[in-house]
N, C-alpha and C. Protein backbone atom coordinates (compact mmCIF):
# COMPACT_ATOMS: atom_id res chain seq x y z
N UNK A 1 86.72 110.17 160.87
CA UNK A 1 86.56 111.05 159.73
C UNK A 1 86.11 110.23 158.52
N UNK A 2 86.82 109.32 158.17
CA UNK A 2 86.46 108.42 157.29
C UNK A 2 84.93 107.78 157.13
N UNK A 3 84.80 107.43 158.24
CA UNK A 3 83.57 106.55 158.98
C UNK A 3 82.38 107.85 158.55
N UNK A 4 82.90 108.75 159.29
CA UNK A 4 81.50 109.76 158.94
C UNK A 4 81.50 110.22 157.47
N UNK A 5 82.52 110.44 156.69
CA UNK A 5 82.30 110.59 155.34
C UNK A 5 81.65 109.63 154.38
N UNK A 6 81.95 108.62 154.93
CA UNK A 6 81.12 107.08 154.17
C UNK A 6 79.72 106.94 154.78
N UNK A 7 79.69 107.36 155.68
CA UNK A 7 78.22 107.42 156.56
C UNK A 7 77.21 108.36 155.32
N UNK A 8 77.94 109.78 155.28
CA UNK A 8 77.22 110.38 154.34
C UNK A 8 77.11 110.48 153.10
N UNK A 9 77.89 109.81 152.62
CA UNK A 9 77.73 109.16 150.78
C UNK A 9 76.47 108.25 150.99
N UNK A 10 76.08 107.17 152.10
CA UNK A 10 74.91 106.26 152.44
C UNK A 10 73.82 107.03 152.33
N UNK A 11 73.87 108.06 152.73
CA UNK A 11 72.21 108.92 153.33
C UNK A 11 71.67 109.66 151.99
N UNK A 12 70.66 109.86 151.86
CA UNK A 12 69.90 110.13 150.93
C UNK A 12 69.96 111.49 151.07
N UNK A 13 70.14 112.00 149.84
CA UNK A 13 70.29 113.45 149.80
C UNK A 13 68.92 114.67 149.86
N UNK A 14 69.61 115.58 151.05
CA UNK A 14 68.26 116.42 151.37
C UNK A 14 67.63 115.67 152.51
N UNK A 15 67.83 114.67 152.99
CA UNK A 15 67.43 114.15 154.68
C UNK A 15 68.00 114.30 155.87
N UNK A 16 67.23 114.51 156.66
CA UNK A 16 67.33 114.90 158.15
C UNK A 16 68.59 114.26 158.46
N UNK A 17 68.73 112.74 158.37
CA UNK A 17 70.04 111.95 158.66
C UNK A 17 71.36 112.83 157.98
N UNK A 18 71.51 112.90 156.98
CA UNK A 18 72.60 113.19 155.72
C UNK A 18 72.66 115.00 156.66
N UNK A 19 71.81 115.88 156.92
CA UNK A 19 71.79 117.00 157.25
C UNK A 19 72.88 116.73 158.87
N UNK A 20 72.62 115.74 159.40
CA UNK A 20 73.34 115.28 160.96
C UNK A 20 74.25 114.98 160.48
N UNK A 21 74.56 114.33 159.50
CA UNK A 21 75.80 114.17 159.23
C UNK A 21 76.97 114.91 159.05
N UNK A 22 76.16 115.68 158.04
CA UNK A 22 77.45 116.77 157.74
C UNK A 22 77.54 117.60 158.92
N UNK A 23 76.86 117.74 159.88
CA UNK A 23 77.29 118.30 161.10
C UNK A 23 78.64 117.65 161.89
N UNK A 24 78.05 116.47 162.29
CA UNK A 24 79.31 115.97 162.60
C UNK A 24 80.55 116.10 162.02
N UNK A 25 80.36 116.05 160.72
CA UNK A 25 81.77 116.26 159.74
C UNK A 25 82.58 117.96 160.24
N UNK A 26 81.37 118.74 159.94
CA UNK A 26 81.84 120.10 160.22
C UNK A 26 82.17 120.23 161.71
N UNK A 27 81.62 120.05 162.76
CA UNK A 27 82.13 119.53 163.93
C UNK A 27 83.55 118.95 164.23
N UNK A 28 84.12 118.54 163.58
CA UNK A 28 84.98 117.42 163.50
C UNK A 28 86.48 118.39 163.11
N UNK A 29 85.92 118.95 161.78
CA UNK A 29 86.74 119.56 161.20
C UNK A 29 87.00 120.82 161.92
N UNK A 30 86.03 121.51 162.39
CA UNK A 30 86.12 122.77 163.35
C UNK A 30 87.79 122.79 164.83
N UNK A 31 87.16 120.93 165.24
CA UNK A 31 87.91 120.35 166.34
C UNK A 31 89.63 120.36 165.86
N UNK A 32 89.62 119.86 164.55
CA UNK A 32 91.02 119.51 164.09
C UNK A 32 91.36 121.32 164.04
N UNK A 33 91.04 122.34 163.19
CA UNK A 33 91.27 123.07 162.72
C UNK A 33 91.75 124.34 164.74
N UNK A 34 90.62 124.01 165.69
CA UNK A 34 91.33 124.52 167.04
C UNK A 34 92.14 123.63 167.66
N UNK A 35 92.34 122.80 167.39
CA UNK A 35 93.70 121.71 167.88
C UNK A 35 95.09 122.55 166.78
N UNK A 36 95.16 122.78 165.80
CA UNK A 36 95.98 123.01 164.99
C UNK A 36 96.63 124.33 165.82
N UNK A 37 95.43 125.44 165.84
CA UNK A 37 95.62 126.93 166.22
C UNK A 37 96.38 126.79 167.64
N UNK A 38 95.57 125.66 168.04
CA UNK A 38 96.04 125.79 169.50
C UNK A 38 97.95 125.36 169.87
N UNK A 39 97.88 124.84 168.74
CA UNK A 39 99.50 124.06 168.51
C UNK A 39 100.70 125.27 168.51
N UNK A 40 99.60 125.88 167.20
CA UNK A 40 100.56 126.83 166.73
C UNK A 40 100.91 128.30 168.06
N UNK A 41 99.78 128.07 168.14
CA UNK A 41 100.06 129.72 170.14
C UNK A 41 101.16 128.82 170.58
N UNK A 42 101.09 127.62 171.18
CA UNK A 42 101.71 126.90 171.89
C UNK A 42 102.97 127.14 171.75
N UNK A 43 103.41 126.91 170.27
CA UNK A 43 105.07 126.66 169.75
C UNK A 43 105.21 127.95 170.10
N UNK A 44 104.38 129.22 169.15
CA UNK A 44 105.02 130.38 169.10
C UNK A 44 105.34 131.11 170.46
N UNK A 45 104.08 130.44 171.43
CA UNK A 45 104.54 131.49 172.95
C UNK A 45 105.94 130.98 173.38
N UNK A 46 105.97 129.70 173.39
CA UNK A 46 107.05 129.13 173.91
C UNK A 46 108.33 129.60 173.17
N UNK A 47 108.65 130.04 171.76
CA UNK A 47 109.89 130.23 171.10
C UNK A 47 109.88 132.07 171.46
N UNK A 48 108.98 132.40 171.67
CA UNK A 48 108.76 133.98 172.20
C UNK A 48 108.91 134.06 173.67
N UNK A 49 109.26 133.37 174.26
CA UNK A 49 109.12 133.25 175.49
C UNK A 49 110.42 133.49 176.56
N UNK A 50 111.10 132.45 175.56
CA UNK A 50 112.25 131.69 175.67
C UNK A 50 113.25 132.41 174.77
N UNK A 51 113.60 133.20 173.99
CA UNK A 51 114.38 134.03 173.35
C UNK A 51 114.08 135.19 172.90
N UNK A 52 115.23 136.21 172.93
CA UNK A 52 115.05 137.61 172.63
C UNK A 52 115.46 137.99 170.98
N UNK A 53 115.75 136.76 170.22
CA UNK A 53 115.86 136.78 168.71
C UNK A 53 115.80 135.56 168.58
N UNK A 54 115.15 136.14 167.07
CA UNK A 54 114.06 134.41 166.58
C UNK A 54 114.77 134.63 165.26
N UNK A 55 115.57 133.87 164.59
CA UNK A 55 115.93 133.49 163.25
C UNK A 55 115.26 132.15 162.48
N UNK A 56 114.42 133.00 160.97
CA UNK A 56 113.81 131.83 160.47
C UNK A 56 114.45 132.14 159.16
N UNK A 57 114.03 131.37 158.24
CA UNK A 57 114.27 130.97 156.94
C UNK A 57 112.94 132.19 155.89
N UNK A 58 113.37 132.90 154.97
CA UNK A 58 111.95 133.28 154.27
C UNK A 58 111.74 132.36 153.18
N UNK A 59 110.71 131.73 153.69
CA UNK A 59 110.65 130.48 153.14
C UNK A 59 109.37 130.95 151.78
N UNK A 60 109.58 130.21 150.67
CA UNK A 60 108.52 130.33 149.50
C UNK A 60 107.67 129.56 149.81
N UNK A 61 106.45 129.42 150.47
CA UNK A 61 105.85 128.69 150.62
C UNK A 61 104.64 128.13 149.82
N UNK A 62 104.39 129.20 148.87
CA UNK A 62 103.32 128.66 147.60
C UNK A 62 104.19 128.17 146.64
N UNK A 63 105.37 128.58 146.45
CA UNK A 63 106.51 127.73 145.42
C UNK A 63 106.48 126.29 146.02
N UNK A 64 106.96 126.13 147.36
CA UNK A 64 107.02 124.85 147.87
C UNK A 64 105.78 124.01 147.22
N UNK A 65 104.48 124.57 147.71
CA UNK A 65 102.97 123.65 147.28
C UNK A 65 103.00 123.10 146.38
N UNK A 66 103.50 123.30 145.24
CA UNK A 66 103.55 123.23 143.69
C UNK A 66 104.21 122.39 143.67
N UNK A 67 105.30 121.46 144.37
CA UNK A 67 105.88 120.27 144.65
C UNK A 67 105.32 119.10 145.36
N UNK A 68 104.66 118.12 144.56
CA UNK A 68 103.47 117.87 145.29
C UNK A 68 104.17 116.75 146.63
N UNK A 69 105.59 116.26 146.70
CA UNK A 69 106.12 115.92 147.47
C UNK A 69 106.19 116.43 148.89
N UNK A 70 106.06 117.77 148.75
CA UNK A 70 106.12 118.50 149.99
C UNK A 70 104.60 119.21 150.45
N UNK A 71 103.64 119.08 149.55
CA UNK A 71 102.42 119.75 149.94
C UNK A 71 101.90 119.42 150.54
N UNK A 72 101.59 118.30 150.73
CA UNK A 72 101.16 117.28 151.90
C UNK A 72 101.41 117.45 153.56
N UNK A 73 103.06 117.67 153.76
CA UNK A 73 103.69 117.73 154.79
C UNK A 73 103.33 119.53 154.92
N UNK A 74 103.30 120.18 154.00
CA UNK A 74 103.06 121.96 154.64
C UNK A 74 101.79 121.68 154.66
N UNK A 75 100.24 120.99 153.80
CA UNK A 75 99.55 121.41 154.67
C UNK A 75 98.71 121.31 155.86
N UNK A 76 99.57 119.98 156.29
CA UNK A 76 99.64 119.31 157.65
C UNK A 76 100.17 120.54 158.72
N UNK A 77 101.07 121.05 158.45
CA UNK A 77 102.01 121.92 159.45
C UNK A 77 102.88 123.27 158.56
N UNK A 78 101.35 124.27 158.70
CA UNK A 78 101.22 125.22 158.37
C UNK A 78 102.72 126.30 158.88
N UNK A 79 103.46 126.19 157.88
CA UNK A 79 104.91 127.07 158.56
C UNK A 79 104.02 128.58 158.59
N UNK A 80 103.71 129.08 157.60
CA UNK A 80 103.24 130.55 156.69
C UNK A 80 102.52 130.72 158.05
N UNK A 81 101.71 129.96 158.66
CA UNK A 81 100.39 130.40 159.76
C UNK A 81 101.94 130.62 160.99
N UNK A 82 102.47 129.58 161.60
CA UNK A 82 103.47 130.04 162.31
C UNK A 82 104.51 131.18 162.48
N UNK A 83 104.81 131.70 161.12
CA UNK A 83 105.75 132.83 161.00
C UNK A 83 105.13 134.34 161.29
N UNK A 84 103.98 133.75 160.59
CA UNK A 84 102.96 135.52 160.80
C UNK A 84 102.68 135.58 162.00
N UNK A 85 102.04 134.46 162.98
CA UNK A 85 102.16 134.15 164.40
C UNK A 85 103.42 134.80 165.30
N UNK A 86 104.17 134.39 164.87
CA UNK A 86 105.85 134.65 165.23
C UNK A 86 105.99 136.05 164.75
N UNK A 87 105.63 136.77 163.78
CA UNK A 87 105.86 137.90 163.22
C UNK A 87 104.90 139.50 164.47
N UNK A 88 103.97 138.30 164.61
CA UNK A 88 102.92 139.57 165.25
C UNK A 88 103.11 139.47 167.04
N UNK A 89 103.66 138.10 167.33
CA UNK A 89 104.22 138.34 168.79
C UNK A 89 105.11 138.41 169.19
N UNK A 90 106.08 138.73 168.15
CA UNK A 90 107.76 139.34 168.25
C UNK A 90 106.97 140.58 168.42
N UNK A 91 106.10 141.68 167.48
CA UNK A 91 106.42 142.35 167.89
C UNK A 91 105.43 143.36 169.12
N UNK A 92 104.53 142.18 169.46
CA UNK A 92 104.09 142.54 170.43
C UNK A 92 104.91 142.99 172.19
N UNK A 93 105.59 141.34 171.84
CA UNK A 93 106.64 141.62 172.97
C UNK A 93 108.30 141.59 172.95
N UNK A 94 108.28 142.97 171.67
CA UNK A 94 109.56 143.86 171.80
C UNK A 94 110.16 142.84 171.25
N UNK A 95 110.48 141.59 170.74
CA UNK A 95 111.15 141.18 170.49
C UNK A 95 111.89 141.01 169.14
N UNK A 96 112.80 140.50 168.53
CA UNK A 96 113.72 140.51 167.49
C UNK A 96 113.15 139.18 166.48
N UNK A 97 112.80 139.39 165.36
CA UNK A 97 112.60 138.09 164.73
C UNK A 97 113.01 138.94 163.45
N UNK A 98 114.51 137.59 162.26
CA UNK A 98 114.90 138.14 161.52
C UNK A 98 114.94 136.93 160.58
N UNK A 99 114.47 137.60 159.19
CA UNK A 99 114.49 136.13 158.61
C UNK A 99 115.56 136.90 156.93
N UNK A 100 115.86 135.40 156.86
CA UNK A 100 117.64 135.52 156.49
C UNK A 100 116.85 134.83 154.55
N UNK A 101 117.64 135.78 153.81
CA UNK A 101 117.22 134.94 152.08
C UNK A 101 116.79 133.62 152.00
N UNK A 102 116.36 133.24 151.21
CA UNK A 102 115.30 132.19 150.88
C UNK A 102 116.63 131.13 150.38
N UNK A 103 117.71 131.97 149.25
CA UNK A 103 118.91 131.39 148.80
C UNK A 103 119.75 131.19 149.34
N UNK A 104 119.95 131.61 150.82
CA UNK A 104 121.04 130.98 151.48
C UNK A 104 121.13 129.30 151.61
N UNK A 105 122.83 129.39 151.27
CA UNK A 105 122.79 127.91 150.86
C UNK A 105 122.97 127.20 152.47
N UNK A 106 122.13 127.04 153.22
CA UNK A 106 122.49 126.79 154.37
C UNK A 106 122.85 125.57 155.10
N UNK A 107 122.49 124.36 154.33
CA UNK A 107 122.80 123.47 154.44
C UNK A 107 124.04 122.41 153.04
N UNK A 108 124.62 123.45 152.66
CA UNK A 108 125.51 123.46 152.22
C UNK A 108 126.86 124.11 152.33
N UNK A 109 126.68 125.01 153.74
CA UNK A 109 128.15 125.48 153.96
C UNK A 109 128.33 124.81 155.42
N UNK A 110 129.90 124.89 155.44
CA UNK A 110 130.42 124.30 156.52
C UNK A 110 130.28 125.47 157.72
N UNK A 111 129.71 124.74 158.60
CA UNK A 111 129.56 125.95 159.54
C UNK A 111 130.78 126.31 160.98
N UNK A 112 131.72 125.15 160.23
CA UNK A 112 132.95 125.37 161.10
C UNK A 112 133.64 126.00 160.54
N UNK A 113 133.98 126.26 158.51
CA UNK A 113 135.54 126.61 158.16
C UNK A 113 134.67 127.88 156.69
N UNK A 114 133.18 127.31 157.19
CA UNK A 114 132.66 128.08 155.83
C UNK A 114 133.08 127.73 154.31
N UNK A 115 133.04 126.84 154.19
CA UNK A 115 133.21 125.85 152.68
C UNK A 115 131.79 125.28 151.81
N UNK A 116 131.38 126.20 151.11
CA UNK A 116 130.39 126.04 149.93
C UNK A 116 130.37 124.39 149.59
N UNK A 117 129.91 123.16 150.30
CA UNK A 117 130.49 122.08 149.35
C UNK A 117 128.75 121.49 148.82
N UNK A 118 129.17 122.26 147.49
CA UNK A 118 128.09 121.75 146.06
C UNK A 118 127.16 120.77 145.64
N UNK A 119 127.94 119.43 146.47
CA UNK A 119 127.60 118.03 146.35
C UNK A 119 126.95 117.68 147.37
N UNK A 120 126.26 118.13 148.24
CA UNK A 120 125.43 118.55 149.09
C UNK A 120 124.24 118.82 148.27
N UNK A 121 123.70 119.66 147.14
CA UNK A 121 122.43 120.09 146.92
C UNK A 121 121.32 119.27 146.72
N UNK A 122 121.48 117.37 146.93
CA UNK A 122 120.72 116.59 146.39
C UNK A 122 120.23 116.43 148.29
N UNK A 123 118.88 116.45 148.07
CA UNK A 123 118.27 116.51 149.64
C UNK A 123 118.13 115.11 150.10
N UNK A 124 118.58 114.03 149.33
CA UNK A 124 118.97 112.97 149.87
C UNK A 124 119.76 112.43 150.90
N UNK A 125 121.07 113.62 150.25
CA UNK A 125 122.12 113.28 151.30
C UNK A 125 121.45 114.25 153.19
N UNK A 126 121.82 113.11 153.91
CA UNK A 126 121.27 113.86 155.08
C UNK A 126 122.66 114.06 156.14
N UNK A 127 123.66 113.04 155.50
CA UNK A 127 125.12 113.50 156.32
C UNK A 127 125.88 113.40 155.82
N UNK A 128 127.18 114.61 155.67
CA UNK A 128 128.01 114.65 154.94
C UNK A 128 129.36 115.02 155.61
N UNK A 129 130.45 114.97 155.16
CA UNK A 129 131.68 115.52 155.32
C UNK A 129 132.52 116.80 155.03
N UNK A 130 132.92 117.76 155.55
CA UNK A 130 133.12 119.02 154.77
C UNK A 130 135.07 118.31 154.56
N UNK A 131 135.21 118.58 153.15
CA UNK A 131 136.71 118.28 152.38
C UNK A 131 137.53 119.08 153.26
N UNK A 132 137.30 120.13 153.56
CA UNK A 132 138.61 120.75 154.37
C UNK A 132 138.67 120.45 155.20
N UNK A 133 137.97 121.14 156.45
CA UNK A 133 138.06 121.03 157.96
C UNK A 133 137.61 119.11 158.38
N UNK A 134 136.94 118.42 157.40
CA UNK A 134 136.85 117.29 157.92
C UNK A 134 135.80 117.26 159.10
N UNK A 135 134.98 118.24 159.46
CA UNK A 135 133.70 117.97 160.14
C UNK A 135 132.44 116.87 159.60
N UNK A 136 132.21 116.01 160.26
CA UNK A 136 131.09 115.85 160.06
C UNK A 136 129.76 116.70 160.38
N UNK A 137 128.67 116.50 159.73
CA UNK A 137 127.65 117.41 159.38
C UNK A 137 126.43 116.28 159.32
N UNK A 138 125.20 116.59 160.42
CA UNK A 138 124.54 116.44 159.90
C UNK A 138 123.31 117.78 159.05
N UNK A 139 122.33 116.99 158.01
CA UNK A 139 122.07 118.60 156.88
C UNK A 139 121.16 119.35 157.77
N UNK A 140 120.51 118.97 158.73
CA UNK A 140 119.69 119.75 159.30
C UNK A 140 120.49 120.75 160.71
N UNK A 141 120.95 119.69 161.07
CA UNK A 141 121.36 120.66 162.20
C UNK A 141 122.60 121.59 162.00
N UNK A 142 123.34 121.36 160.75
CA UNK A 142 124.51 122.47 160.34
C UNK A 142 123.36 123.56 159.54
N UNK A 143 122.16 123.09 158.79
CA UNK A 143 121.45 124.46 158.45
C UNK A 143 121.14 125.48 159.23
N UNK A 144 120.68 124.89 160.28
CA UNK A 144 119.50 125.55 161.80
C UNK A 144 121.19 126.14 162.24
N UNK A 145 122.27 125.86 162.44
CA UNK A 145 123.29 126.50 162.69
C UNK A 145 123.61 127.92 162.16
N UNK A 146 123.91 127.20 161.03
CA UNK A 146 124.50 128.67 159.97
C UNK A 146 122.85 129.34 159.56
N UNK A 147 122.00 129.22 159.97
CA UNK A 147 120.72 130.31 159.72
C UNK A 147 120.54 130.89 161.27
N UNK A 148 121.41 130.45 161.72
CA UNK A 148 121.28 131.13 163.05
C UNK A 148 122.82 132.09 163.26
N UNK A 149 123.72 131.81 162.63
CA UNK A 149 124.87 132.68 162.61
C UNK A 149 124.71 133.81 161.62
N UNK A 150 123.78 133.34 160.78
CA UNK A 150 123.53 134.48 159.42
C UNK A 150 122.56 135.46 159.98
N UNK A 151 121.59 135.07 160.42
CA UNK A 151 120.69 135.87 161.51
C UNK A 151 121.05 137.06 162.74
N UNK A 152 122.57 136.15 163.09
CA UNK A 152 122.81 136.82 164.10
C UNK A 152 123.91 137.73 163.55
N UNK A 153 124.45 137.67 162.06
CA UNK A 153 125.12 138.47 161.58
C UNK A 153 124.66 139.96 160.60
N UNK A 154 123.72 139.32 160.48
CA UNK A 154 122.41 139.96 160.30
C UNK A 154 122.01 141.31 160.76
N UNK A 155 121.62 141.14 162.47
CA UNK A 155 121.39 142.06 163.39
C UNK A 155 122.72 142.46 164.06
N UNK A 156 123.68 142.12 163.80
CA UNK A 156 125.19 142.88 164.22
C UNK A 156 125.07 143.90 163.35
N UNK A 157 124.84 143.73 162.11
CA UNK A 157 124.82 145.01 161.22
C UNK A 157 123.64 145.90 161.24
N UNK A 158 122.44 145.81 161.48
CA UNK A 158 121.47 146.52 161.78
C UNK A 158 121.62 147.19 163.02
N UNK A 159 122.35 146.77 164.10
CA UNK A 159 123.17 147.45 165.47
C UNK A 159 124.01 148.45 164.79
N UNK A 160 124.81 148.00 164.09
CA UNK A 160 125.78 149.05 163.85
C UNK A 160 125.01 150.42 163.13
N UNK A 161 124.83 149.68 161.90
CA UNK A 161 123.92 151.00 161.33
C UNK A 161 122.86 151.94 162.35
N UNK A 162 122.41 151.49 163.32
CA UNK A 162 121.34 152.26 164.36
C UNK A 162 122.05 152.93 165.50
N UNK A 163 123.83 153.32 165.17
CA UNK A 163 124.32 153.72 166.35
C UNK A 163 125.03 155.12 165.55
């Protein structure tokens, strides 16, 4: 990528060469851009595949961009392209996909005793201790927990109400 972009800063503008060039470039980019798509069918058939409820996060994702810490990493690995993905083959095949507030503090409650602990909100910390129950926690996998109990508490109540 590099190589061919410096290739075509060299070529004289409006020539046959410089015109091949940017082919290749667009070529290139076409390749990355069906490698990406192809990623994304991949994950989504497989998480559609494999479960009859899908719990995600509604994530802000143009708020996120605006952090230029994280823009980089979303627009490497397009969540927004995955969810609508996930959104349109849940409901192709009947399936359940429920996505839980943006504010759930989810990697801040204990997902053994349910304890709000505060000192948690700095995304530094990646393992912590809950004061009561004394669990250790790591922040990702007690989130993906309790967004999956909130999810599934979620559709207990949408059951009830539909009976």
């Amino acid at each position: 990528m590099i190589g061919l972009q410096r290739g075509i800063s060299r070529c004289k503008k409006g020539s046959k060469n410089r015109y091949k060039m940017k082919l290749k470039i667009q070529r290139l980019y076409q390749k990355i851009r069906n490698a990406r798509k192809h990623m994304i069918h991949d994950i989504t058939n497989k998480l559609i595949n494999e479960n009859d409820i899908i719990v995600t996060e509604n994530l802000d994702v143009k708020g996120m961009q605006k952090n230029h810490y994280v823009a980089k990493g979303l627009n490497e690995n397009p969540i927004s392209e995955i969810i609508r993905v996930l959104k349109y083959k849940a409901n192709w095949n009947n399936k359940k996909l429920i996505q839980i507030d943006r504010y759930y503090p989810s990697s801040q409650v204990c997902n053994v005793c349910d304890y709000q602990n505060k000192e948690v909100k700095d995304l530094s910390i990646r393992k912590w201790e809950c004061p009561v129950c004394h669990t250790h926690h790591n922040r990702d996998y007690n989130a993906a927990v309790n967004i999956m109990f909130k999810g599934l508490e979620k559709y207990m109540l949408y059951l009830k109400q539909s009976i």
